[in-house]
Protein backbone atom coordinates (compact mmCIF):
# COMPACT_ATOMS: atom_id res chain seq x y z
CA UNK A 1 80.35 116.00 95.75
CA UNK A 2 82.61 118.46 96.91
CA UNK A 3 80.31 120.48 99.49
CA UNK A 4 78.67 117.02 100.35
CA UNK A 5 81.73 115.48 101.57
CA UNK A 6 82.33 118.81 103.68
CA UNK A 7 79.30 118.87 105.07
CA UNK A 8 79.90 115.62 106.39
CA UNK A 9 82.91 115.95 107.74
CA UNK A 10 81.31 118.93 109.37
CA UNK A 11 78.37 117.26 110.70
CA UNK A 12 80.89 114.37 111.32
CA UNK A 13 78.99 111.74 109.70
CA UNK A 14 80.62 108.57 107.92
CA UNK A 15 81.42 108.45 104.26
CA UNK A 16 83.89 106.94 101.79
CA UNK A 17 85.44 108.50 98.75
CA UNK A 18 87.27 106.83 96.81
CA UNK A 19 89.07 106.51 93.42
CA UNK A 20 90.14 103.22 91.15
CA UNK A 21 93.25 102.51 89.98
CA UNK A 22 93.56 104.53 86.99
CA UNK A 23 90.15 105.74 87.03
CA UNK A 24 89.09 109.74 86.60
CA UNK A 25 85.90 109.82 88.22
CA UNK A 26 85.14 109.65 91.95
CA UNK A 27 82.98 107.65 94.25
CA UNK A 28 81.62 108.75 97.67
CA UNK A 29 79.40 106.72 99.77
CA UNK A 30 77.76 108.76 102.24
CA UNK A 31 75.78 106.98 105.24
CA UNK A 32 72.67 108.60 106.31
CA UNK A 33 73.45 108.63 110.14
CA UNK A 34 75.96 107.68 112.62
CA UNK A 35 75.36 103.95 113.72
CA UNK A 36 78.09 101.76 113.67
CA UNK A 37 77.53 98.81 111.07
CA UNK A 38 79.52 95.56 110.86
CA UNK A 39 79.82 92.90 108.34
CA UNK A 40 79.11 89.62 110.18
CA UNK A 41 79.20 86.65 107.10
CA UNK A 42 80.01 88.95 103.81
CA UNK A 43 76.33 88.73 102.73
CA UNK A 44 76.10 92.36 103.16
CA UNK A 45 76.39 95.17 100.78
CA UNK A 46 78.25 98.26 101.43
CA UNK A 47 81.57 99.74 101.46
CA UNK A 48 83.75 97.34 104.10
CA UNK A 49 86.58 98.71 106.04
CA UNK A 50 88.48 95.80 108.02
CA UNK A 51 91.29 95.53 110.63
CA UNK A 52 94.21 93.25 110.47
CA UNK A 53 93.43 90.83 113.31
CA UNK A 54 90.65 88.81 112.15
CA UNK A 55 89.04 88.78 115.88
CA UNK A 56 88.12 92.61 115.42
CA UNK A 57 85.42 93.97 113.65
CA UNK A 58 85.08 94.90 110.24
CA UNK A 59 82.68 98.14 109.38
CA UNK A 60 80.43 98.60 107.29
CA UNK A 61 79.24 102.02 105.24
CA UNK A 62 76.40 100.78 103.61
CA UNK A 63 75.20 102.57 100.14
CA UNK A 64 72.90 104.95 101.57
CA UNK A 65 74.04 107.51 98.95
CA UNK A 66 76.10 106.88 96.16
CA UNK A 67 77.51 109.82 94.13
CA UNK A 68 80.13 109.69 91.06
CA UNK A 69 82.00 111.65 89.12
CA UNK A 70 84.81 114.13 88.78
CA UNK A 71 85.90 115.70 92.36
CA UNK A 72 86.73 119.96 91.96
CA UNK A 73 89.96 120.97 93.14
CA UNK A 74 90.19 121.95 96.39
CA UNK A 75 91.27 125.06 97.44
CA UNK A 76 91.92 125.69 101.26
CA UNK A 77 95.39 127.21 103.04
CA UNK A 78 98.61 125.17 103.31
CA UNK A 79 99.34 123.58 106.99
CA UNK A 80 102.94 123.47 107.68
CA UNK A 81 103.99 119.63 108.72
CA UNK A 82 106.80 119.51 110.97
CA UNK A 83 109.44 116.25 111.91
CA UNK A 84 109.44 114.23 108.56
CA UNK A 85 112.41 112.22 109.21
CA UNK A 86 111.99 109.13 111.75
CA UNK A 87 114.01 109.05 115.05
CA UNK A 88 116.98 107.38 115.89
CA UNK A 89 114.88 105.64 118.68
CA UNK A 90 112.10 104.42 115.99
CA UNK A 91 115.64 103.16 113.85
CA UNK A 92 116.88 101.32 116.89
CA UNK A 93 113.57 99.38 117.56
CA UNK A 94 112.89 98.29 114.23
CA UNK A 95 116.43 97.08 113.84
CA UNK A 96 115.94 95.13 116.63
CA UNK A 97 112.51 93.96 115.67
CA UNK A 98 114.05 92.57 112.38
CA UNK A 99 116.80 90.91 114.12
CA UNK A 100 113.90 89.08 116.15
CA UNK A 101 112.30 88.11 113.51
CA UNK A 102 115.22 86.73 111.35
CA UNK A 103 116.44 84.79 114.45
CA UNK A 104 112.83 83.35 115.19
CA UNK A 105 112.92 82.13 111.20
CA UNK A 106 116.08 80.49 111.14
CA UNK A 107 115.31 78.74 114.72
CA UNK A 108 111.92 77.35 113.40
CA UNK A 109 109.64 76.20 110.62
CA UNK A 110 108.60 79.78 109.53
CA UNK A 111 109.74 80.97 106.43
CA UNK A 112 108.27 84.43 106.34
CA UNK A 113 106.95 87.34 109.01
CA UNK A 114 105.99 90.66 107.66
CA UNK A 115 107.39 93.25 110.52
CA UNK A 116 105.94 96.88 110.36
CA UNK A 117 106.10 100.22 113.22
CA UNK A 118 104.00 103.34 112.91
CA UNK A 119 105.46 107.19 112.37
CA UNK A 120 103.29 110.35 114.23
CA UNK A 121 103.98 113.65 112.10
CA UNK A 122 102.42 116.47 113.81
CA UNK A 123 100.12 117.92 111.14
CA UNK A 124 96.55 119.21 110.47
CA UNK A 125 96.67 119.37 106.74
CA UNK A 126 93.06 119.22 105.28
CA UNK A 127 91.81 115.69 104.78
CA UNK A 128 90.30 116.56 101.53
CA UNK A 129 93.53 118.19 100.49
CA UNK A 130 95.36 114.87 101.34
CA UNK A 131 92.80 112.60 99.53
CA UNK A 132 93.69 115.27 96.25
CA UNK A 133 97.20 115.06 96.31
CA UNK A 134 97.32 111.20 96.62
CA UNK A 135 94.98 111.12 93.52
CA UNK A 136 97.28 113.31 92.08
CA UNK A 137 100.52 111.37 92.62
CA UNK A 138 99.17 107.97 92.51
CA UNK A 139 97.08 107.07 89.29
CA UNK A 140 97.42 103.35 89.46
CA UNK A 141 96.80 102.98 93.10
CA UNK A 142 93.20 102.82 95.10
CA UNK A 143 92.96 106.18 96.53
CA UNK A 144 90.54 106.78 99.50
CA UNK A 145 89.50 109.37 102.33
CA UNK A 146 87.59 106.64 104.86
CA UNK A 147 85.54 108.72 107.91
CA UNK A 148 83.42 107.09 110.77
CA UNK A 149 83.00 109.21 114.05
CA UNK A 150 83.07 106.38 116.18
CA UNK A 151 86.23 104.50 114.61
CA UNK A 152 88.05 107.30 113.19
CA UNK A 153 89.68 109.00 109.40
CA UNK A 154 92.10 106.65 107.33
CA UNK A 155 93.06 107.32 104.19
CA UNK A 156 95.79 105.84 101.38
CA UNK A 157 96.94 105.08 98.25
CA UNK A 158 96.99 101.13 97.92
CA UNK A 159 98.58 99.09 95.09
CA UNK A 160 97.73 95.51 95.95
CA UNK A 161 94.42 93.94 95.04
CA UNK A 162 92.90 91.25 97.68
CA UNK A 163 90.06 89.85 95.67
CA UNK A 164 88.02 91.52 92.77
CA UNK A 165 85.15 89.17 92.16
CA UNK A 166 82.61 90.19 88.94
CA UNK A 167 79.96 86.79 88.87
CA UNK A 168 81.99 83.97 89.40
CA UNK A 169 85.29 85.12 88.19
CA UNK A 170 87.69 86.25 90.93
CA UNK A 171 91.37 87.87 90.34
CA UNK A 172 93.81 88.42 93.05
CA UNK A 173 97.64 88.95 92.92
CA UNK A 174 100.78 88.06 94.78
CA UNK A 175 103.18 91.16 95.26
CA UNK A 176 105.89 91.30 97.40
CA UNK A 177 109.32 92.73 97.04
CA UNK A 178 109.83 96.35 97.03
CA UNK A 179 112.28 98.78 95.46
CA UNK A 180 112.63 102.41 94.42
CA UNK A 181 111.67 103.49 91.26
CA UNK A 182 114.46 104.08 88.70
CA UNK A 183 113.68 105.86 85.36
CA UNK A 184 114.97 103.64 82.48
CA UNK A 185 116.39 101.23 84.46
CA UNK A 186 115.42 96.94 84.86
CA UNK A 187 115.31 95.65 87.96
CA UNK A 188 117.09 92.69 88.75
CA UNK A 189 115.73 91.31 91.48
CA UNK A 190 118.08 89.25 94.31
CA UNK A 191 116.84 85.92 95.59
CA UNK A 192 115.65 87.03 98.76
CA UNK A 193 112.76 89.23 97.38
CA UNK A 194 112.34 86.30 94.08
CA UNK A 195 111.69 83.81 97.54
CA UNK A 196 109.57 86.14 99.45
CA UNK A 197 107.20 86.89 96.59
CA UNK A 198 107.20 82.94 95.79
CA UNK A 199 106.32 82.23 99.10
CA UNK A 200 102.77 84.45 98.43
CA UNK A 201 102.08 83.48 95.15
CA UNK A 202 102.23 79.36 96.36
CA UNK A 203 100.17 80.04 99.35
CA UNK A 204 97.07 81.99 97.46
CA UNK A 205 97.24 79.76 94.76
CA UNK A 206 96.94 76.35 97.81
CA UNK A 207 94.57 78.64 99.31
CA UNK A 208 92.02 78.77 95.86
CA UNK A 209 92.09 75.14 94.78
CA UNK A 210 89.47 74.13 96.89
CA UNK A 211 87.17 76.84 96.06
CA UNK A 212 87.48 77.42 92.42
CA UNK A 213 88.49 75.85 89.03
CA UNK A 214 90.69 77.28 86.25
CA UNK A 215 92.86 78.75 88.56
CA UNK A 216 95.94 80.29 86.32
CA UNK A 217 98.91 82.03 87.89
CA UNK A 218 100.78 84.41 85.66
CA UNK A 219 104.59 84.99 85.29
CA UNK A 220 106.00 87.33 88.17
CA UNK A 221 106.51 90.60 86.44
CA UNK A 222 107.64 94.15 87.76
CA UNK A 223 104.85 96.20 88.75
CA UNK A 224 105.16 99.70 89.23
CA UNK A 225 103.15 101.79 92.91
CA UNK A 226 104.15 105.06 92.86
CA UNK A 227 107.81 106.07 93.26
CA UNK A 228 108.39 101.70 94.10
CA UNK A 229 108.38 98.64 91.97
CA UNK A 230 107.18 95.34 93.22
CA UNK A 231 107.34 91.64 92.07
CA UNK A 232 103.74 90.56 90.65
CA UNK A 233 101.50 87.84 89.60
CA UNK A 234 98.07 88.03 88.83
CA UNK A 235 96.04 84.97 90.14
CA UNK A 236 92.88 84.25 88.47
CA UNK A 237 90.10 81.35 88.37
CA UNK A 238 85.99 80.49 89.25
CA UNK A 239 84.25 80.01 92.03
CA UNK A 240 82.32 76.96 92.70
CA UNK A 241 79.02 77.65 92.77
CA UNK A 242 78.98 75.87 96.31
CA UNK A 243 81.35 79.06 98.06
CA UNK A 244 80.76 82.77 98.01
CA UNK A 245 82.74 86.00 97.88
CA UNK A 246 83.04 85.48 101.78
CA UNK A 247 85.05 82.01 101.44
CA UNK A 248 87.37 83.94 99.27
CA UNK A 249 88.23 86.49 101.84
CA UNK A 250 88.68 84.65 105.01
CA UNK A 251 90.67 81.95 103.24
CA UNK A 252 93.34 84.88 101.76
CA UNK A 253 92.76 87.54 104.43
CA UNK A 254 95.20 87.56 105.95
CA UNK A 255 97.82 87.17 103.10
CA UNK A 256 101.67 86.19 103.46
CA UNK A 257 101.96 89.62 101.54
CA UNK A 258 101.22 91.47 104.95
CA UNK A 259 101.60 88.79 107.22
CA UNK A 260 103.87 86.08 106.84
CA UNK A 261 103.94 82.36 106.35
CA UNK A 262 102.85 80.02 108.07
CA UNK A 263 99.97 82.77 108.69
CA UNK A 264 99.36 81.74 112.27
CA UNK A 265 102.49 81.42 113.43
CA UNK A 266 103.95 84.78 111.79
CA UNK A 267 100.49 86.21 113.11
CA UNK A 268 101.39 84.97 116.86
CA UNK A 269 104.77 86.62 116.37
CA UNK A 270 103.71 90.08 115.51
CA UNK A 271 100.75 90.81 118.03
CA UNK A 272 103.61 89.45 120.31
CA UNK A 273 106.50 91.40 119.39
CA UNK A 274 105.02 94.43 117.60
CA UNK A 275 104.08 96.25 120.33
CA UNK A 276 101.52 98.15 118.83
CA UNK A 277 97.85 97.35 117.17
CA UNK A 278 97.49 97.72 113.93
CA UNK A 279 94.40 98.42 113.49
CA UNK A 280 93.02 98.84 109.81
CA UNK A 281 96.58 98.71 108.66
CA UNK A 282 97.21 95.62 106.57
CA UNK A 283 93.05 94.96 106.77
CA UNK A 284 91.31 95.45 103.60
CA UNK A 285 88.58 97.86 102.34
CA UNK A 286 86.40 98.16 99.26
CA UNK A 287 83.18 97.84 98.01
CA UNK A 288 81.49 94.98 98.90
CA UNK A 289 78.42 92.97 97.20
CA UNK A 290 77.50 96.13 94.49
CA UNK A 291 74.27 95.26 93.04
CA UNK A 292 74.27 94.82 89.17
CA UNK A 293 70.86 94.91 87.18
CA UNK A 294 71.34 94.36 83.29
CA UNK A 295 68.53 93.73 80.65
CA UNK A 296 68.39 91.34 77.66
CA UNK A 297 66.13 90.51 75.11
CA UNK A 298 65.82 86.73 74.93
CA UNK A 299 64.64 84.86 71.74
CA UNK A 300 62.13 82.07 72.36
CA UNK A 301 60.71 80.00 69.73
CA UNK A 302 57.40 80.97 68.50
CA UNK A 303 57.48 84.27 70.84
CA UNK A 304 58.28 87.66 70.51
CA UNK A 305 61.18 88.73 71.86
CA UNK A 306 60.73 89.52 75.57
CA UNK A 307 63.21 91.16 77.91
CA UNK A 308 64.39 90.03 80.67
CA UNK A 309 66.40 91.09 83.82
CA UNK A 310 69.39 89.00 85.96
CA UNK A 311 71.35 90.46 88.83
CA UNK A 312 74.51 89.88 89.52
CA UNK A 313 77.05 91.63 92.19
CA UNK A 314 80.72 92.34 92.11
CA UNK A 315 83.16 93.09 95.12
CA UNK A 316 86.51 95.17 94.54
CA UNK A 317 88.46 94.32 97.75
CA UNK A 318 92.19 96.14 98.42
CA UNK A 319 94.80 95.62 100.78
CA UNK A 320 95.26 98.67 103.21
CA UNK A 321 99.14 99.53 102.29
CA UNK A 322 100.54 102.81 102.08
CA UNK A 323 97.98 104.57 104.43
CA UNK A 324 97.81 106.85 107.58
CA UNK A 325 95.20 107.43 110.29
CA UNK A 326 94.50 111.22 110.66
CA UNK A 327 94.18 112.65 114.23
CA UNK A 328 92.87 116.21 115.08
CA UNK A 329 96.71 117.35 115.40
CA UNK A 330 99.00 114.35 113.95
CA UNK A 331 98.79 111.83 110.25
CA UNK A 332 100.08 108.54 111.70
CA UNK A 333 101.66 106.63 109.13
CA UNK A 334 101.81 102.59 109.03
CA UNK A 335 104.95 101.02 107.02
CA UNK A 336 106.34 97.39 106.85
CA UNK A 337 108.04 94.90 104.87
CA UNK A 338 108.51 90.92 104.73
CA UNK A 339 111.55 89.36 106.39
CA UNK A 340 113.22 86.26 105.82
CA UNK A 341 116.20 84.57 106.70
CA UNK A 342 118.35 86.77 104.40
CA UNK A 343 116.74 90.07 105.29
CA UNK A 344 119.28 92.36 106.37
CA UNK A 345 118.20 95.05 108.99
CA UNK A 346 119.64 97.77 108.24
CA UNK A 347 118.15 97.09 104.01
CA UNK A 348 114.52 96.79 105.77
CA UNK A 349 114.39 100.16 108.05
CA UNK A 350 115.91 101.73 104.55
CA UNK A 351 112.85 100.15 102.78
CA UNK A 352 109.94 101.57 105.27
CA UNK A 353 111.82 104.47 105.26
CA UNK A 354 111.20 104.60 101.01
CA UNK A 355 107.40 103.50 101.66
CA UNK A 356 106.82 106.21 104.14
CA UNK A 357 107.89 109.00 101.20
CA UNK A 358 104.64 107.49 99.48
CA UNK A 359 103.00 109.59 102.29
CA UNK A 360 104.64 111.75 103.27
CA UNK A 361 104.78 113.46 100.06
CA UNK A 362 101.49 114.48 100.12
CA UNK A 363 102.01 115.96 103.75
């Protein structure tokens, strides 16, 4: 897998590996040339990569190849990464950012806008040394090394879940809320981030009811990413046999979790006063419609038993948190967090400043 993925790189065509949360083993999905494929209606099966801004396109590595198992360590020089710490200017811009957006909430009906700002690090570390190390310190995140020579390299360590649909059963969660990791210690979380992770877990669980049944929310419960602890619930329920995986994802994509609430207005807000794009950041990725063949023996009155075969698919959709884009020369990392009307500035640059460790670590 190792010297496939290299050559690849090398020949610069697109591939995917990737690695579950708290998996061992290794996928890579390696596409046979270099056209540019899109999903259009989520009928398609592949490995999907998608932006933020619903209006752009979301690509498509389709399972050409498909290898599996446990990825050798790789061995190649160390690259020395130079100007880790943020600028005062990048400080000063996202303070005033937040300020924006806390004034904009308490002036109007929004109760939520998740405000991010990217960080260039000049640094040509390997790409297949990064995608190690964040396997390495990240066991319970999706870990992935994304490459397409006409969109670019991404890669990340994500711990939220969109939508993981196996049959008709579907689980999502609600996190929001973010502090550092403290051996030994419980969090006691303030009523800002109890509100702010409220706020998601109401709106997925409005979102569902009209496309499935059963829908159970659990108790919000401290969930451990990494060196930072969230606020969780896991969201669960059926689809209706009317909807498909594709109903699912453009009724919670995008979430309040990365976006805000209401979604369009908090949307409107940050392509307005961002002043940036995005891009994949805060888009999802994952594989998509994964073909499932299983055999049975079925008992029939009067008959021998005779097998038989149904096939079923599964999706595995994550939220694209705690990632960077890699350049030829710079990693350019995307962090954000949700503000509301008690967010306080200063608190919020000190909590993108925690996320971007998550990275920067491995740099």
């Amino acid at each position: 897998m190792l010297n496939k993925l290299s050559e690849y790189l090398q020949k610069q065509l697109p591939f995917v590996a990737y690695r579950k949360p708290n998996a061992t083993q290794v996928k890579a999905v390696f596409q046979h040339s270099d056209t540019l494929h899109t999903v259009t209606d989520f009928s398609e099966s592949g490995f999907v990569f998608a932006p933020f801004d619903t209006s752009q396109q979301r690509i498509l590595i389709p399972f050409d190849e498909v290898l599996e198992g446990t990825l050798d360590a790789v061995t190649l020089p160390e690259m020395t990464t130079e100007a880790l710490l943020p600028s005062a200017e990048a400080h000063e811009k996202h303070l005033q950012l937040v300020q924006k957006g806390v004034a904009i909430i308490k002036n109007s009906d929004i109760q939520k806008i998740v405000l991010s700002r990217k960080e260039e690090i000049d640094s040509q570390q390997h790409p297949l040394v990064i995608f190690e190390r964040l396997r390495e310190n990240y066991p319970t995140a999706f870990v992935y090394l994304w490459y397409h020579p006409k969109v670019g390299m991404w890669s990340g360590a994500t711990p939220e879940t969109l939508v993981s649909a196996k049959g008709t059963t579907i689980t999502t969660m609600s996190l929001a809320g973010t502090r550092k990791f403290e051996e030994n210690v419980e969090v006691n979380w303030n009523q800002k981030e109890i509100e702010e992770q409220q706020i998601v877990t109401d709106y997925i669980a409005a979102q569902l009811q009209e496309f499935t049944s059963n829908l159970t929310v659990s108790e919000a419960k401290t969930h451990q990413a990494g060196s930072l602890v969230h606020l969780c619930s896991m969201i669960s329920g059926r689809i209706h046999s009317q909807h498909n995986i594709g109903d699912i994802i453009k009724t919670l994509h995008p979430t309040p979790a990365i976006c805000g609430f209401p979604t369009e207005k908090a949307k409107a807000f940050i392509l307005q006063e961002e002043n940036y794009n995005r891009t994949f950041y805060t888009g999802f990725l994952g594989e998509l419609n994964v073909k499932e063949e299983t055999s049975r023996n079925r008992n029939r009155k009067n008959q021998e038993n005779s097998a038989y075969r149904t096939v079923r698919s599964h999706s595995e959709l994550y939220v694209n948190l705690r990632c960077m884009e890699l350049t030829n020369t710079k990693r350019i990392l995307y962090i954000g967090g949700g503000i509301t009307k008690d967010s306080n500035p200063e608190s919020e640059w000190q909590e993108t400043v925690a996320k971007s460790q998550i990275m920067k670590r491995v740099l």
